[in-house]
Structure formats: structure tokens, C-alpha cells
ModelCIF file with pLDDT and N, C-alpha, C, O atoms, coordinates in Angstrom:
data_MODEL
#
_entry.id   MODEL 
#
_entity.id                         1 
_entity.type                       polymer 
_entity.pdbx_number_of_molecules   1 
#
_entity_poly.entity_id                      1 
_entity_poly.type                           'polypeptide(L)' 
_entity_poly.nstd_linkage                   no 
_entity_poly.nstd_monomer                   no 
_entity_poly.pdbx_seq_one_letter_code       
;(UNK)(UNK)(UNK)(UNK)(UNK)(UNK)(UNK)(UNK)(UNK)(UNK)(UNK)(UNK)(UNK)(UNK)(UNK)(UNK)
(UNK)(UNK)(UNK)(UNK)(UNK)(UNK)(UNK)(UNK)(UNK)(UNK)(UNK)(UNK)(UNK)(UNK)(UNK)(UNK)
(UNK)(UNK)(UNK)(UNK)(UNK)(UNK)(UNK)(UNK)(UNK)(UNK)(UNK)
;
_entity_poly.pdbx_seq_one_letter_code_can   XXXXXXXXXXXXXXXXXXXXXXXXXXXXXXXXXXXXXXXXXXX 
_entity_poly.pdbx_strand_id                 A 
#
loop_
_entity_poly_seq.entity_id 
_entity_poly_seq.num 
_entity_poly_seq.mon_id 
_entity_poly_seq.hetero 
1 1  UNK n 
1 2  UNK n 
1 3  UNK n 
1 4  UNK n 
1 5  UNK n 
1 6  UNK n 
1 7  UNK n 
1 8  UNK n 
1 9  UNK n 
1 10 UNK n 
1 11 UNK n 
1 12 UNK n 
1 13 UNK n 
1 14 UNK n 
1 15 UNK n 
1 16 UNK n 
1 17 UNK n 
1 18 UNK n 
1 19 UNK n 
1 20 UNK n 
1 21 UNK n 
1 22 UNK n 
1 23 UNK n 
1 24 UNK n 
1 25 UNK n 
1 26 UNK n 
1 27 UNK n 
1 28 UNK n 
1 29 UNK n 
1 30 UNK n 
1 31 UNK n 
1 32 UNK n 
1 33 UNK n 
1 34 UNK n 
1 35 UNK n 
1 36 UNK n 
1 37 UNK n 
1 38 UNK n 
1 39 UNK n 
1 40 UNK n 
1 41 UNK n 
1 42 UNK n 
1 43 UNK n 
#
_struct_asym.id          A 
_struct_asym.entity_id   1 
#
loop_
_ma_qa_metric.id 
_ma_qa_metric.mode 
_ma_qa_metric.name 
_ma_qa_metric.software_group_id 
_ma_qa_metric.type 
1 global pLDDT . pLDDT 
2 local  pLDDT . pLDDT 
#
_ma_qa_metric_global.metric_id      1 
_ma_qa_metric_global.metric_value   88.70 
_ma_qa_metric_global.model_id       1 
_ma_qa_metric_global.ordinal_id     1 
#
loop_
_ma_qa_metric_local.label_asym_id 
_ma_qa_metric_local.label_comp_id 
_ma_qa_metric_local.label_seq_id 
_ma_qa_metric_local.metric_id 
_ma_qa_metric_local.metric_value 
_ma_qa_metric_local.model_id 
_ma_qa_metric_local.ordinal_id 
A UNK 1  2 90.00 1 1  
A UNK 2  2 87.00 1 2  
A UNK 3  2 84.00 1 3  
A UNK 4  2 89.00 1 4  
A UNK 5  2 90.00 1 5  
A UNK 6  2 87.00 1 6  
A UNK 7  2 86.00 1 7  
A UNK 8  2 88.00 1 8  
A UNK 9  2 90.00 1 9  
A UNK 10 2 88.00 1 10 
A UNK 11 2 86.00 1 11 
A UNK 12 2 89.00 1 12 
A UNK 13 2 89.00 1 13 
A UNK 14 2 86.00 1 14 
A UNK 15 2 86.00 1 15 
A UNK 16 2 89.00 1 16 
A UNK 17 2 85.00 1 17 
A UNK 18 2 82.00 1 18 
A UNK 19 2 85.00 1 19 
A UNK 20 2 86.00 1 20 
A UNK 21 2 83.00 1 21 
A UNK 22 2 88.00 1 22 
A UNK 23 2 85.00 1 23 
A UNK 24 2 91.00 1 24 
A UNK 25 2 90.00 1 25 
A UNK 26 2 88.00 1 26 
A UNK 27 2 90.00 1 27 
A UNK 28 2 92.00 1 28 
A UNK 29 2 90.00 1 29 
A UNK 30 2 90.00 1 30 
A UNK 31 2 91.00 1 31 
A UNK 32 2 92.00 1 32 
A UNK 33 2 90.00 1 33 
A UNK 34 2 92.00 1 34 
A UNK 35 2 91.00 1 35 
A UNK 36 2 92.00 1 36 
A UNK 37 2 90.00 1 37 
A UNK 38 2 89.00 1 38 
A UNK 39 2 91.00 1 39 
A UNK 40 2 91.00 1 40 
A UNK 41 2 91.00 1 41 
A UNK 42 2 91.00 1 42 
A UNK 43 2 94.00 1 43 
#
loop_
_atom_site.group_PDB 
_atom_site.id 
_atom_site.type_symbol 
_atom_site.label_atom_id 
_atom_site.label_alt_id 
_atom_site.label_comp_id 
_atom_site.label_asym_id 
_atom_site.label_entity_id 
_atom_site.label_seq_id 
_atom_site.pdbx_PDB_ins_code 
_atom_site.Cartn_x 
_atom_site.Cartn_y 
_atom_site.Cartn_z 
_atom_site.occupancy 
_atom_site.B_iso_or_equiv 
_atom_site.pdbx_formal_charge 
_atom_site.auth_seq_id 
_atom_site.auth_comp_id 
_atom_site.auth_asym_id 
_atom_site.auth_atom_id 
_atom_site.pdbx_PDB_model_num 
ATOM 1   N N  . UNK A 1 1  ? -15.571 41.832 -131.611 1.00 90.00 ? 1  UNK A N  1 
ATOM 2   C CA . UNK A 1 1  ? -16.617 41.267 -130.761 1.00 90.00 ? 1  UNK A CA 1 
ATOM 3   C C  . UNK A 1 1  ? -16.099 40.091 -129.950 1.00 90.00 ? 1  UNK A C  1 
ATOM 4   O O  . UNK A 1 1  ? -16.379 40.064 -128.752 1.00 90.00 ? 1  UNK A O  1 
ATOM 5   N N  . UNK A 1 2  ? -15.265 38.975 -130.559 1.00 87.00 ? 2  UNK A N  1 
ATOM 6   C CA . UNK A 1 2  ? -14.585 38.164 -129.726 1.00 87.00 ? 2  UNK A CA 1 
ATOM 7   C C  . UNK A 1 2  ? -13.632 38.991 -128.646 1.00 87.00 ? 2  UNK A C  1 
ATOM 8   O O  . UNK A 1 2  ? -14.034 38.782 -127.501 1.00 87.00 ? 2  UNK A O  1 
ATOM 9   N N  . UNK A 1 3  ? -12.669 39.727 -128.688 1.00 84.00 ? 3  UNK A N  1 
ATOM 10  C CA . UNK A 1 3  ? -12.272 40.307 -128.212 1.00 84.00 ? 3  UNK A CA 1 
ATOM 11  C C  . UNK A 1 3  ? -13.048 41.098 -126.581 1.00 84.00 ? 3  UNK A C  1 
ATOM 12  O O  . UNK A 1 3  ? -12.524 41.302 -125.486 1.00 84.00 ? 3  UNK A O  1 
ATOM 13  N N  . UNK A 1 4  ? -14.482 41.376 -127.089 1.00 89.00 ? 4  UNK A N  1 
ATOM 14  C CA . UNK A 1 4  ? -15.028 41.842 -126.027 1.00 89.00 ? 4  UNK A CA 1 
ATOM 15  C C  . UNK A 1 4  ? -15.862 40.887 -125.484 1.00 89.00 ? 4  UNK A C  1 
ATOM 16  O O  . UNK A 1 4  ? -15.986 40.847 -124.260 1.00 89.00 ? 4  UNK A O  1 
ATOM 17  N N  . UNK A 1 5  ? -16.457 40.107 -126.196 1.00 90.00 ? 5  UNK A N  1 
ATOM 18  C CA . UNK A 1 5  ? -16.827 38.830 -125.496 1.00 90.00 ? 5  UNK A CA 1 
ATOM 19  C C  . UNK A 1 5  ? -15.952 38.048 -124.481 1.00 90.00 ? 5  UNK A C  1 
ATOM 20  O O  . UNK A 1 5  ? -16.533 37.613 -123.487 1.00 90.00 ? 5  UNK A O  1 
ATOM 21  N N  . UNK A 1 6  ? -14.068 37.723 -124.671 1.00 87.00 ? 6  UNK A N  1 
ATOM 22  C CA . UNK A 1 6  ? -13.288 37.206 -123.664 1.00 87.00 ? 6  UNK A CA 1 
ATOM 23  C C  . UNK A 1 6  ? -13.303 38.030 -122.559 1.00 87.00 ? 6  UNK A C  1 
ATOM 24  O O  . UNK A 1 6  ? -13.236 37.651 -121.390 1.00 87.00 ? 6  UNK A O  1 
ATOM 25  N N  . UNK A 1 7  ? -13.379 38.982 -122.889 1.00 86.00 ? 7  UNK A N  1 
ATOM 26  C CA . UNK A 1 7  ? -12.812 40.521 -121.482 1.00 86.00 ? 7  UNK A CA 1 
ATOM 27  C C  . UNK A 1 7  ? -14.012 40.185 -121.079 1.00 86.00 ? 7  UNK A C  1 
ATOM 28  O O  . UNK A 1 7  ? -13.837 39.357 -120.184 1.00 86.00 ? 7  UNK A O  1 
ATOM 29  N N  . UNK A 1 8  ? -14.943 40.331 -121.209 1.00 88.00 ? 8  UNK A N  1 
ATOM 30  C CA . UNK A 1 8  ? -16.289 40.289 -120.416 1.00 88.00 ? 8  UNK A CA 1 
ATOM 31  C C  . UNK A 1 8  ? -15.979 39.182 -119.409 1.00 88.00 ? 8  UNK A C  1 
ATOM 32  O O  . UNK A 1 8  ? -15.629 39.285 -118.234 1.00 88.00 ? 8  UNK A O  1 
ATOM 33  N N  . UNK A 1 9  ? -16.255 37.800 -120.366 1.00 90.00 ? 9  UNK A N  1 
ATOM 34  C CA . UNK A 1 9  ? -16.287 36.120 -119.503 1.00 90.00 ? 9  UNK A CA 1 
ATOM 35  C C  . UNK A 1 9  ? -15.296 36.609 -118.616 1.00 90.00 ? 9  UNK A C  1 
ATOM 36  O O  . UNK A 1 9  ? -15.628 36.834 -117.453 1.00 90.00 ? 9  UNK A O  1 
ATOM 37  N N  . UNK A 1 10 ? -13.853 36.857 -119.070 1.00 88.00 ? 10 UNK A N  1 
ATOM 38  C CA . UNK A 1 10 ? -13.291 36.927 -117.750 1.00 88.00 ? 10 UNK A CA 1 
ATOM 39  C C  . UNK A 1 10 ? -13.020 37.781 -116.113 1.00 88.00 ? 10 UNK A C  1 
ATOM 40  O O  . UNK A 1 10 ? -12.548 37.611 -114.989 1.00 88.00 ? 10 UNK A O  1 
ATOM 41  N N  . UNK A 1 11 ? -13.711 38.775 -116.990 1.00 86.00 ? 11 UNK A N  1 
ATOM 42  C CA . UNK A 1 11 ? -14.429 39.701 -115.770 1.00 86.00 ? 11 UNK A CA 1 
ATOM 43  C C  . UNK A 1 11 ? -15.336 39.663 -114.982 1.00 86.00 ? 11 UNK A C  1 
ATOM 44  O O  . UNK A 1 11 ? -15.343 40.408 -114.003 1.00 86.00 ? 11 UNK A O  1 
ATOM 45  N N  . UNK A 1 12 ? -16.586 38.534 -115.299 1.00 89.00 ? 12 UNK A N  1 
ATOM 46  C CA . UNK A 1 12 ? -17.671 37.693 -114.891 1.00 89.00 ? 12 UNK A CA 1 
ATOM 47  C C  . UNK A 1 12 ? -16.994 36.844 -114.160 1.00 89.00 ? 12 UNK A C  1 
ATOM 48  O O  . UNK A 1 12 ? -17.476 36.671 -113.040 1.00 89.00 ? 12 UNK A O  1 
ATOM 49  N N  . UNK A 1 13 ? -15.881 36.153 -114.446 1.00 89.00 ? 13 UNK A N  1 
ATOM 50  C CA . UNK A 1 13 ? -14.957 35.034 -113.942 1.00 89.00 ? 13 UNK A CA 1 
ATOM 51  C C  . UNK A 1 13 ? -14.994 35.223 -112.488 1.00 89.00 ? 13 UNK A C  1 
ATOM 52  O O  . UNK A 1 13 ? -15.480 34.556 -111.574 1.00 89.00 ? 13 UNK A O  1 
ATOM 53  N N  . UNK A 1 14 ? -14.138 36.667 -112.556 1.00 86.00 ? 14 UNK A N  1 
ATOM 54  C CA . UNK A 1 14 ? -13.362 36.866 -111.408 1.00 86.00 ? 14 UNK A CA 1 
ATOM 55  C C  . UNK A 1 14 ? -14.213 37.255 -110.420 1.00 86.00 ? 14 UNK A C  1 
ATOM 56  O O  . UNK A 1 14 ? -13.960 37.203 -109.216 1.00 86.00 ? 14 UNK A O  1 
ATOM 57  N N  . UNK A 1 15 ? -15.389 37.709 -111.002 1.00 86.00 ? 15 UNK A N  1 
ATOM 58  C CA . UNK A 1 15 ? -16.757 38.750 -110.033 1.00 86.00 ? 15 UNK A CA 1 
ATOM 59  C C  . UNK A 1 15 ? -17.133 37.558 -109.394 1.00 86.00 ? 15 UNK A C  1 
ATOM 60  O O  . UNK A 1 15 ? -17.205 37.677 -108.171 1.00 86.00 ? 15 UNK A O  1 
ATOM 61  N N  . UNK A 1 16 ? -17.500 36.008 -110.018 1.00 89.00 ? 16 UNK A N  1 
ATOM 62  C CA . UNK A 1 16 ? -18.409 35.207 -109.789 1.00 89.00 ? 16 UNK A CA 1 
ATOM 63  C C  . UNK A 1 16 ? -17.263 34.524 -108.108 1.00 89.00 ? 16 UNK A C  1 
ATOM 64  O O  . UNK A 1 16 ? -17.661 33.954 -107.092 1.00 89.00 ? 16 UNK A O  1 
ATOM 65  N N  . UNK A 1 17 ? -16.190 34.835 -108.419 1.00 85.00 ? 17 UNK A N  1 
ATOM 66  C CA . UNK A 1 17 ? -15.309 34.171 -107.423 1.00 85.00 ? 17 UNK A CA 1 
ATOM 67  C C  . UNK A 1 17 ? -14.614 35.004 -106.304 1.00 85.00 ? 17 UNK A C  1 
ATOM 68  O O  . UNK A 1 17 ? -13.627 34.713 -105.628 1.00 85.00 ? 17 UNK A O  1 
ATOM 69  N N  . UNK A 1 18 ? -15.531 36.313 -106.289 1.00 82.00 ? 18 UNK A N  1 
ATOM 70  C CA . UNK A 1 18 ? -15.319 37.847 -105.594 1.00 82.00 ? 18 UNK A CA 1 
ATOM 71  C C  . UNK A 1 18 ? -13.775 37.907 -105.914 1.00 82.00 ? 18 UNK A C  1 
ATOM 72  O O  . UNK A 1 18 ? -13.157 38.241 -104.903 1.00 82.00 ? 18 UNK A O  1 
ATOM 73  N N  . UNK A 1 19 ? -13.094 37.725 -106.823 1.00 85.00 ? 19 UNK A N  1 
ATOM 74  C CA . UNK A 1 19 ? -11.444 38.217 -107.120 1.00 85.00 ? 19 UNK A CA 1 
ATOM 75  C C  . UNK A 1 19 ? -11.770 39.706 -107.970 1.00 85.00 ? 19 UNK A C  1 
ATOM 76  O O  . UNK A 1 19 ? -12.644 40.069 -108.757 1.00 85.00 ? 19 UNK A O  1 
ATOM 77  N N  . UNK A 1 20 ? -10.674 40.280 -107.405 1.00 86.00 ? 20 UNK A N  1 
ATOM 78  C CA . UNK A 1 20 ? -10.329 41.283 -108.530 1.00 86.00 ? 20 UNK A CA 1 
ATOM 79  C C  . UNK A 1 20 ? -8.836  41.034 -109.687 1.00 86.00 ? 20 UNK A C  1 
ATOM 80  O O  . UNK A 1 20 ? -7.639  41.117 -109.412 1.00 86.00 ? 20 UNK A O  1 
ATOM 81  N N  . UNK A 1 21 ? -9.372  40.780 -110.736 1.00 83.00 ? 21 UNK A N  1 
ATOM 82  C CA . UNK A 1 21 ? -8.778  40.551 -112.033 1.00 83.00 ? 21 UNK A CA 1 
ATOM 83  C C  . UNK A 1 21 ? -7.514  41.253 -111.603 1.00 83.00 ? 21 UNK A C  1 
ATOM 84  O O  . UNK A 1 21 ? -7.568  42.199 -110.816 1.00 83.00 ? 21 UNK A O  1 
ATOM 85  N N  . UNK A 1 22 ? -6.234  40.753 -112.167 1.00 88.00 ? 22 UNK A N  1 
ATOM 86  C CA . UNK A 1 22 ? -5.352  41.529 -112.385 1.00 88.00 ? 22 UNK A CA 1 
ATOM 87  C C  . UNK A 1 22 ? -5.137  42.641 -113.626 1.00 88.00 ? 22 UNK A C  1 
ATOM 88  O O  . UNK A 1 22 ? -5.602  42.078 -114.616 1.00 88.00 ? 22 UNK A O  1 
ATOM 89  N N  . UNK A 1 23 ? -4.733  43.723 -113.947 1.00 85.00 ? 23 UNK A N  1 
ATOM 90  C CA . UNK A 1 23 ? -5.243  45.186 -114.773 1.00 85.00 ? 23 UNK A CA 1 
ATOM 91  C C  . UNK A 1 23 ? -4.785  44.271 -116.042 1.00 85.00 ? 23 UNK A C  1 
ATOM 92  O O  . UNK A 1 23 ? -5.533  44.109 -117.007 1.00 85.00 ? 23 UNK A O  1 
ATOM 93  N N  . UNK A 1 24 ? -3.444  43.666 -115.952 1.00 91.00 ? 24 UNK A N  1 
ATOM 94  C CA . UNK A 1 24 ? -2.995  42.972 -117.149 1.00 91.00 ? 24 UNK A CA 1 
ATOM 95  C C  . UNK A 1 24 ? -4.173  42.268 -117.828 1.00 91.00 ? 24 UNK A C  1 
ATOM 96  O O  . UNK A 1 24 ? -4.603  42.813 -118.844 1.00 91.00 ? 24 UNK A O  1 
ATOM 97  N N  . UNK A 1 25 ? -4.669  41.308 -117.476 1.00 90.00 ? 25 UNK A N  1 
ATOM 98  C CA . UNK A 1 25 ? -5.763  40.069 -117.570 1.00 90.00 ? 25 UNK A CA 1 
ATOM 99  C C  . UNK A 1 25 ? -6.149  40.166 -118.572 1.00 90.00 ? 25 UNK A C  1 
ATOM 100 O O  . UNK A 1 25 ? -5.721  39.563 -119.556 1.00 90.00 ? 25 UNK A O  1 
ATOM 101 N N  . UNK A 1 26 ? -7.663  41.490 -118.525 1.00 88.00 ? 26 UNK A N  1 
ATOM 102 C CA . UNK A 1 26 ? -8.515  41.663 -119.217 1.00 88.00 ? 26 UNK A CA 1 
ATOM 103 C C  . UNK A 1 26 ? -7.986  42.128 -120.499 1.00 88.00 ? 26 UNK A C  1 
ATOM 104 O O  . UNK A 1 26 ? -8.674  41.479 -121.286 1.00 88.00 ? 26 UNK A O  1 
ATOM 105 N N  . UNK A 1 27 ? -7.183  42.858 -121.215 1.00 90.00 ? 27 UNK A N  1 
ATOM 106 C CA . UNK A 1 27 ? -6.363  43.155 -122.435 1.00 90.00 ? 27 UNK A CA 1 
ATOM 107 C C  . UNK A 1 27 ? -5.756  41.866 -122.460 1.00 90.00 ? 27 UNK A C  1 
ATOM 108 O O  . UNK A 1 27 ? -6.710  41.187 -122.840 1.00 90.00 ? 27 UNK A O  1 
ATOM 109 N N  . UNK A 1 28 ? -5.051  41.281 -122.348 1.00 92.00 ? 28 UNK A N  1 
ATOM 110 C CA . UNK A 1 28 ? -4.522  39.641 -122.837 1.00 92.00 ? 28 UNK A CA 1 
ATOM 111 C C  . UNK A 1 28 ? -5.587  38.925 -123.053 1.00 92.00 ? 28 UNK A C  1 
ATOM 112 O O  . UNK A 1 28 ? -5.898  38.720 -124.226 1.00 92.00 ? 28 UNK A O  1 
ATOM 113 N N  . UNK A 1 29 ? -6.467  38.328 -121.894 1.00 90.00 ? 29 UNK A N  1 
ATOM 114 C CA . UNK A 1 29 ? -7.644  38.021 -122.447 1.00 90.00 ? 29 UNK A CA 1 
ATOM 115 C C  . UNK A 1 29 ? -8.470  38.427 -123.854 1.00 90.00 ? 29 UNK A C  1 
ATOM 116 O O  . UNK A 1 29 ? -9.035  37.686 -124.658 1.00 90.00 ? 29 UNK A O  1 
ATOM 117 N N  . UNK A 1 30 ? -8.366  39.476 -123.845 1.00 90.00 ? 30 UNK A N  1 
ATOM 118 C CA . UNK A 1 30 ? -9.007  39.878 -125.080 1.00 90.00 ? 30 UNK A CA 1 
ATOM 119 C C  . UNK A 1 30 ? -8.162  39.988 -126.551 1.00 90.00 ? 30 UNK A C  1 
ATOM 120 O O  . UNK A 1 30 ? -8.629  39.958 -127.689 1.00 90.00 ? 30 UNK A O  1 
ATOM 121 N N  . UNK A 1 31 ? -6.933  40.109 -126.171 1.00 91.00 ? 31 UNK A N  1 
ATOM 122 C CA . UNK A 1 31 ? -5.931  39.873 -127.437 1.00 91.00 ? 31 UNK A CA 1 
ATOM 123 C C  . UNK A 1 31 ? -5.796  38.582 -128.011 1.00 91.00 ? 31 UNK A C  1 
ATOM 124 O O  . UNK A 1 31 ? -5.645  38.391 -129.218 1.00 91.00 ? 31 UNK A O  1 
ATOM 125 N N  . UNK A 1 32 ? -5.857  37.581 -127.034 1.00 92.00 ? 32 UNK A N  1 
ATOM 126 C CA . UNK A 1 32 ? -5.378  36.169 -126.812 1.00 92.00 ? 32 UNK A CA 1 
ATOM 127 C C  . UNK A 1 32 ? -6.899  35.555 -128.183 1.00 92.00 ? 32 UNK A C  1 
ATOM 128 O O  . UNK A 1 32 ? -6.718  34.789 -129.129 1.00 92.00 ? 32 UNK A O  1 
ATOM 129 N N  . UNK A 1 33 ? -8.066  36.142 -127.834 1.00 90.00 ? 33 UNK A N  1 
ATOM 130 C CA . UNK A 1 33 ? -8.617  35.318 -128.344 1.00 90.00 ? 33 UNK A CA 1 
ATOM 131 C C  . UNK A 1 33 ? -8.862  36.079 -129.703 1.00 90.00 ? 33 UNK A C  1 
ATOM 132 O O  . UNK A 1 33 ? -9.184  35.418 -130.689 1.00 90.00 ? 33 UNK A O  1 
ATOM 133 N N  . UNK A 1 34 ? -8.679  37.833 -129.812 1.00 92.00 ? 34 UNK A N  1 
ATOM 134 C CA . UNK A 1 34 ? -8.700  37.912 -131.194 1.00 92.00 ? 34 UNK A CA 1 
ATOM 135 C C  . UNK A 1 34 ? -7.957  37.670 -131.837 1.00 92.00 ? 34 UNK A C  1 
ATOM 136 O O  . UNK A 1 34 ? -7.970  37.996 -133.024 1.00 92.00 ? 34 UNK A O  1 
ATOM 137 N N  . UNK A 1 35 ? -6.858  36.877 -131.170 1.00 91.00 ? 35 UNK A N  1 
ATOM 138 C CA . UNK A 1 35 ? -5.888  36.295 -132.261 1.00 91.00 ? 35 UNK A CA 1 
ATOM 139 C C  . UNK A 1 35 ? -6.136  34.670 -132.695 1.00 91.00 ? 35 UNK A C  1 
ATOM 140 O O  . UNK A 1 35 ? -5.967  34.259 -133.843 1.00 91.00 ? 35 UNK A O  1 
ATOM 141 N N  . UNK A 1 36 ? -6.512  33.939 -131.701 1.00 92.00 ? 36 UNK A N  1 
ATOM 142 C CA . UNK A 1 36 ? -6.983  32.888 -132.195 1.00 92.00 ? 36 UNK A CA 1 
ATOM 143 C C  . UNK A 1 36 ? -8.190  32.944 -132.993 1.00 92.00 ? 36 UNK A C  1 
ATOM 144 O O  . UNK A 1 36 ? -8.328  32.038 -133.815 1.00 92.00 ? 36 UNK A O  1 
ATOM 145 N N  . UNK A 1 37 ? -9.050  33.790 -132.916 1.00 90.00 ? 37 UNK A N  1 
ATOM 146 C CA . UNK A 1 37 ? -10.080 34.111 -133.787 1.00 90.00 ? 37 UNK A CA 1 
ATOM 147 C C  . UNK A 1 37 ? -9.967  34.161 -135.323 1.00 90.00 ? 37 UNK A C  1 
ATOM 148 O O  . UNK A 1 37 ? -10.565 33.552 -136.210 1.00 90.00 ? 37 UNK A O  1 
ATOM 149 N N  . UNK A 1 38 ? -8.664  35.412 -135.339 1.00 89.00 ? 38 UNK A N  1 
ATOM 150 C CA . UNK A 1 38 ? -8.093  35.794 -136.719 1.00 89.00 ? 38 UNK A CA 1 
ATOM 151 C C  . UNK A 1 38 ? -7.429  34.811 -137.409 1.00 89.00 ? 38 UNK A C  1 
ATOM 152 O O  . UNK A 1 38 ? -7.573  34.548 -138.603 1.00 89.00 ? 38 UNK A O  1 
ATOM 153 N N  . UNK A 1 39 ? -6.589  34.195 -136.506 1.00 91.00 ? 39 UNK A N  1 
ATOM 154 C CA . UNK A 1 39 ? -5.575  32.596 -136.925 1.00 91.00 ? 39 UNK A CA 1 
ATOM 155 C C  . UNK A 1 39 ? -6.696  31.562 -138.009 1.00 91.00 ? 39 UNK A C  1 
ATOM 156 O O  . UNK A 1 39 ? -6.666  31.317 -139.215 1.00 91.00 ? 39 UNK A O  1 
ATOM 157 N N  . UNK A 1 40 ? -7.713  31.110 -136.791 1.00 91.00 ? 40 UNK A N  1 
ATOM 158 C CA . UNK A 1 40 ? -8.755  30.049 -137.059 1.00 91.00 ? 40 UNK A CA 1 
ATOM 159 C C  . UNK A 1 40 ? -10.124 30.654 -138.840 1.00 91.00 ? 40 UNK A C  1 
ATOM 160 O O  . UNK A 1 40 ? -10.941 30.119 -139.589 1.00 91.00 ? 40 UNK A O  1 
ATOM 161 N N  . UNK A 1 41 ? -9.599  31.802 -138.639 1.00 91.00 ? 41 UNK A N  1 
ATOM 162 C CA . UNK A 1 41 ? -10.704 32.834 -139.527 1.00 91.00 ? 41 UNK A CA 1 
ATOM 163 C C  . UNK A 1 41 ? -9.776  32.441 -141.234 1.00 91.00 ? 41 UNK A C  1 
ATOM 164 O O  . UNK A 1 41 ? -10.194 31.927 -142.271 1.00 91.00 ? 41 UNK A O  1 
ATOM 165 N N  . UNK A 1 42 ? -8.761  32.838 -140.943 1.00 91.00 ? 42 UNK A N  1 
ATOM 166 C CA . UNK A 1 42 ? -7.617  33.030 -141.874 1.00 91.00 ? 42 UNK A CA 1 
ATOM 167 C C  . UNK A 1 42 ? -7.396  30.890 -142.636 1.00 91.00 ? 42 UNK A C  1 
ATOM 168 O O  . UNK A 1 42 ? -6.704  30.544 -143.594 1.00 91.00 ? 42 UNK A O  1 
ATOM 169 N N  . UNK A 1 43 ? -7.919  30.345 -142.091 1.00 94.00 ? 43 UNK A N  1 
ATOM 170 C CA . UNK A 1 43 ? -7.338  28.530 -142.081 1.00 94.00 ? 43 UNK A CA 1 
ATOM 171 C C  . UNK A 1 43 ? -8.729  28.486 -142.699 1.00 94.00 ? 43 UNK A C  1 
ATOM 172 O O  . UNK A 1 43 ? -9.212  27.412 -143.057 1.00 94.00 ? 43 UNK A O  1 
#
């Protein structure tokens, strides 16, 4: 759910600023924070 919660925000991001995301983005985005998620979960 974190995972799809970042991909979202940052897809909202880019809409709110008429950009189109780069394809990379949205998968990093979303890795990036289920890992800080899991890190912070795990402590």
C-alpha cells in the first residue's frame, strides 16, 4: 500500500505540473518507499 500510495503522489505530482513522469520514476518511487517503509517497520 505504501508502495502504491508513492506511485500515485508522484503521478499526481507530475499531472499537477502538466509533466509527463519519466517510465523509470513511478517503479523507484514506489520501491524507494517500500523500502523505507520495511527498514523503519523492521527498527
Amino acid at each position: 500500500m505504501v508502495g502504491v500510495l508513492a506511485a500515485s503522489l508522484t503521478f499526481i505530482g507530475f499531472r499537477l505540473v502538466r509533466a509527463e513522469p519519466p517510465r523509470w520514476l513511478l517503479p523507484a518511487a514506489a520501491g524507494l518507499a517500500m523500502l523505507i517503509f520495511h527498514i523503519a517497520s523492521d527498527y
